[in-house]
Protein backbone atom coordinates (compact mmCIF):
# COMPACT_ATOMS: atom_id res chain seq x y z
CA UNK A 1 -25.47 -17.59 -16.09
CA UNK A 2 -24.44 -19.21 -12.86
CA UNK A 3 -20.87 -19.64 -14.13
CA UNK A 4 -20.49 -16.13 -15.16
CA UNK A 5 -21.58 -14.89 -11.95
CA UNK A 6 -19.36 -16.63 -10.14
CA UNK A 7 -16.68 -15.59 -12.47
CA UNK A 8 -17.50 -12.13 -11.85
CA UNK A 9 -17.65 -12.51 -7.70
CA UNK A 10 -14.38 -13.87 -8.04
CA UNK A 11 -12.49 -10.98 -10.24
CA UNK A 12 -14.20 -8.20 -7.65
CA UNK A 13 -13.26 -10.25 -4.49
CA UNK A 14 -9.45 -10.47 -6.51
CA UNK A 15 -9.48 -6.73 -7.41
CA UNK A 16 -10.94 -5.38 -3.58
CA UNK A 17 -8.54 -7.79 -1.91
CA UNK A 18 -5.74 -6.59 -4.37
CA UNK A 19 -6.68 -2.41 -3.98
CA UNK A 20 -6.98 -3.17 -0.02
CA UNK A 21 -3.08 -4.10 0.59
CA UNK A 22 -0.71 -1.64 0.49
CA UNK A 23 2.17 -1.73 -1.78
CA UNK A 24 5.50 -1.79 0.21
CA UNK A 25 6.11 1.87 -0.76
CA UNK A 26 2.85 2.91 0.25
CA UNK A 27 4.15 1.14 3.80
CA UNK A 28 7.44 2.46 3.84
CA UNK A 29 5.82 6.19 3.22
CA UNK A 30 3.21 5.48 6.06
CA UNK A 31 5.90 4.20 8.37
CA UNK A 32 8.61 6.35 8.24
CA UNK A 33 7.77 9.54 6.75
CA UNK A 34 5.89 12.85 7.78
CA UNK A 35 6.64 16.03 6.83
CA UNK A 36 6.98 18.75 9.36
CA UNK A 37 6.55 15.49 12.13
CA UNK A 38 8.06 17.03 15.54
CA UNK A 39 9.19 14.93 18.38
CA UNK A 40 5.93 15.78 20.45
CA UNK A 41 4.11 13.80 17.55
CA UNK A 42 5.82 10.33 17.95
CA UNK A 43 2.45 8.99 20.18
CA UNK A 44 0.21 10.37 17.41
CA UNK A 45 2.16 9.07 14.19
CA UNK A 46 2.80 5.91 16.29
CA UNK A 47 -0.94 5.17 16.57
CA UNK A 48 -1.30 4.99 12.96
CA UNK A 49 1.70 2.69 12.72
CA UNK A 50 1.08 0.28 15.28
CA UNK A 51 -2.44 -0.46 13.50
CA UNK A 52 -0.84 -1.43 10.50
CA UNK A 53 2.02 -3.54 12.65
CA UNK A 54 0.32 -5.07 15.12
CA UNK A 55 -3.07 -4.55 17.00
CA UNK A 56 -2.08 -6.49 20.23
CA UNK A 57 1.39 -4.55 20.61
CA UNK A 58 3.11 -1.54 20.53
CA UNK A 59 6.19 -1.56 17.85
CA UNK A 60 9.89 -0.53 19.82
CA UNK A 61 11.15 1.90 17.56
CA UNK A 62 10.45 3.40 14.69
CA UNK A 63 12.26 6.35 12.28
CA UNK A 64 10.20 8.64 10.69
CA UNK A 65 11.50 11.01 7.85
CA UNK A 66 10.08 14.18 8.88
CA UNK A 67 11.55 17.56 6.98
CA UNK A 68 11.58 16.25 3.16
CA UNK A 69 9.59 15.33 0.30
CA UNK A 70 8.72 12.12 -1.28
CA UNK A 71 10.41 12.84 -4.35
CA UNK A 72 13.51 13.79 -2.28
CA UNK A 73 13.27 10.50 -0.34
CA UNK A 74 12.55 8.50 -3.54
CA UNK A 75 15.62 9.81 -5.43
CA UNK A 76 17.72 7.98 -2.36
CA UNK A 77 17.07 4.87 -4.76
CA UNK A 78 18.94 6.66 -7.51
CA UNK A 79 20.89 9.61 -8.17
CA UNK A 80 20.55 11.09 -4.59
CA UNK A 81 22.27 7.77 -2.73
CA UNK A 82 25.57 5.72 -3.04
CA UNK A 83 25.52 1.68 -2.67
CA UNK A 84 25.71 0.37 1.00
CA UNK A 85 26.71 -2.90 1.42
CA UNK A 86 25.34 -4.03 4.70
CA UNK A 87 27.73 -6.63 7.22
CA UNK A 88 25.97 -9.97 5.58
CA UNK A 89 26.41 -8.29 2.25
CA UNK A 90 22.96 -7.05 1.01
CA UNK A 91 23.60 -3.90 -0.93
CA UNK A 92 20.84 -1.04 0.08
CA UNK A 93 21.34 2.93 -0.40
CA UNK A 94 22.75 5.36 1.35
CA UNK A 95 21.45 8.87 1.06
CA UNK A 96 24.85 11.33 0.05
CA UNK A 97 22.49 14.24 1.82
CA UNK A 98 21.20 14.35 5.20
CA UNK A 99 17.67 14.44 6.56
CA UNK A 100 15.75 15.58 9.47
CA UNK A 101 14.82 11.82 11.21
CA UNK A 102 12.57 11.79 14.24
CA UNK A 103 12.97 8.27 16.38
CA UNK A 104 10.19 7.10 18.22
CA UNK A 105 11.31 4.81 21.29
CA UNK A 106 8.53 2.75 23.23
CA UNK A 107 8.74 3.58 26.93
CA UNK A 108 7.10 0.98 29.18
CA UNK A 109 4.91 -1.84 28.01
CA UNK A 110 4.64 -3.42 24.56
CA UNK A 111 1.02 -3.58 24.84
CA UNK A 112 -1.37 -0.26 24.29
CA UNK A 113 -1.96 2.13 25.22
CA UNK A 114 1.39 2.89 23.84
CA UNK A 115 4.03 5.58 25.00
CA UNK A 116 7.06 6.99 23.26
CA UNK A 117 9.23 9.01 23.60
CA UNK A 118 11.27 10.99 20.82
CA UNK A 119 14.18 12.60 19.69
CA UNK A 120 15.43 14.77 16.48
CA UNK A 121 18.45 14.21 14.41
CA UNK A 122 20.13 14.53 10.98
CA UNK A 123 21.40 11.78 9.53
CA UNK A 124 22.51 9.85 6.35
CA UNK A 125 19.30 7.61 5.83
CA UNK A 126 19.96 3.54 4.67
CA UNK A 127 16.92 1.85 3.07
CA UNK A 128 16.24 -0.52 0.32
CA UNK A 129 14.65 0.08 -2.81
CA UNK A 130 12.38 -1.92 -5.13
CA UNK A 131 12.91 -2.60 -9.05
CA UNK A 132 11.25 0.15 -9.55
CA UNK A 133 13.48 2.25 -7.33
CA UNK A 134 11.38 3.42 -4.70
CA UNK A 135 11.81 2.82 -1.01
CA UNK A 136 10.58 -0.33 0.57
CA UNK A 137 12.70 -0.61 3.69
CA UNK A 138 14.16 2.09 6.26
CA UNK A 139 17.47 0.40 7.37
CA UNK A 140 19.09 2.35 9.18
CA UNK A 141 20.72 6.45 9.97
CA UNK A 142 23.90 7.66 10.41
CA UNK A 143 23.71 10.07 12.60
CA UNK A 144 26.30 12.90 11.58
């Protein structure tokens, strides 16, 4: 009885501690994407970032997708982007459409309460994608 009690403790600790972390998609979509986001937003949507990033500090920068969908984003990782081999040679993907980026830029002190400041562009986005081909990683924009 003892033993399968402990069993049990141990597969719900393993499942809540497994349904607690978020996926790296889930992180990349909380990070660096927010539909209809404008540039008077950044302190907002930067609040919910830096609690996932770092209690004690305020993150520099930070791109956030803002006029998209997910499924528009996603498809970067497939038929909507074109291999991008980075300078040391990793190979990420380049979206062949623009999209509506809002960068967040600390101003001041890396420790809260936080301040940014933003500004809007379009741009090529560069991230990384999983096996499964979803985003994991925001790279990089080229602004056009």
């Amino acid at each position: 009885m003892k033993a399968t009690f402990s069993l049990l403790f141990l597969i719900l600790a393993i499942t809540c501690t497994v349904i607690a972390q978020d996926t790296p998609y889930k992180k990349f979509i909380t990070q660096h994407y927010k539909n209809g986001m404008a540039v008077k937003d950044c302190n907002n949507k930067m609040g919910i970032i830096n609690k996932g990033y770092n209690h004690n500090h305020c993150k520099e920068v930070n791109s956030v997708i803002s006029t998209s969908t997910t499924n528009l984003i996603n498809a970067v990782c497939d038929k909507a982007g074109e291999p991008y081999t980075m300078p040391n040679g990793r190979v990420l993907r380049r979206s062949t459409q623009p999209f509506r980026v809002i960068t967040a830029t600390r101003g001041g002190s890396d420790l809260p309460p936080c301040d940014y400041k933003g500004s809007d562009s379009m741009r090529n986005i560069v991230i990384d994608c999983n096996k499964d081909k979803l985003p994991v990683h925001y790279e990089e924009g080229h602004i056009l």
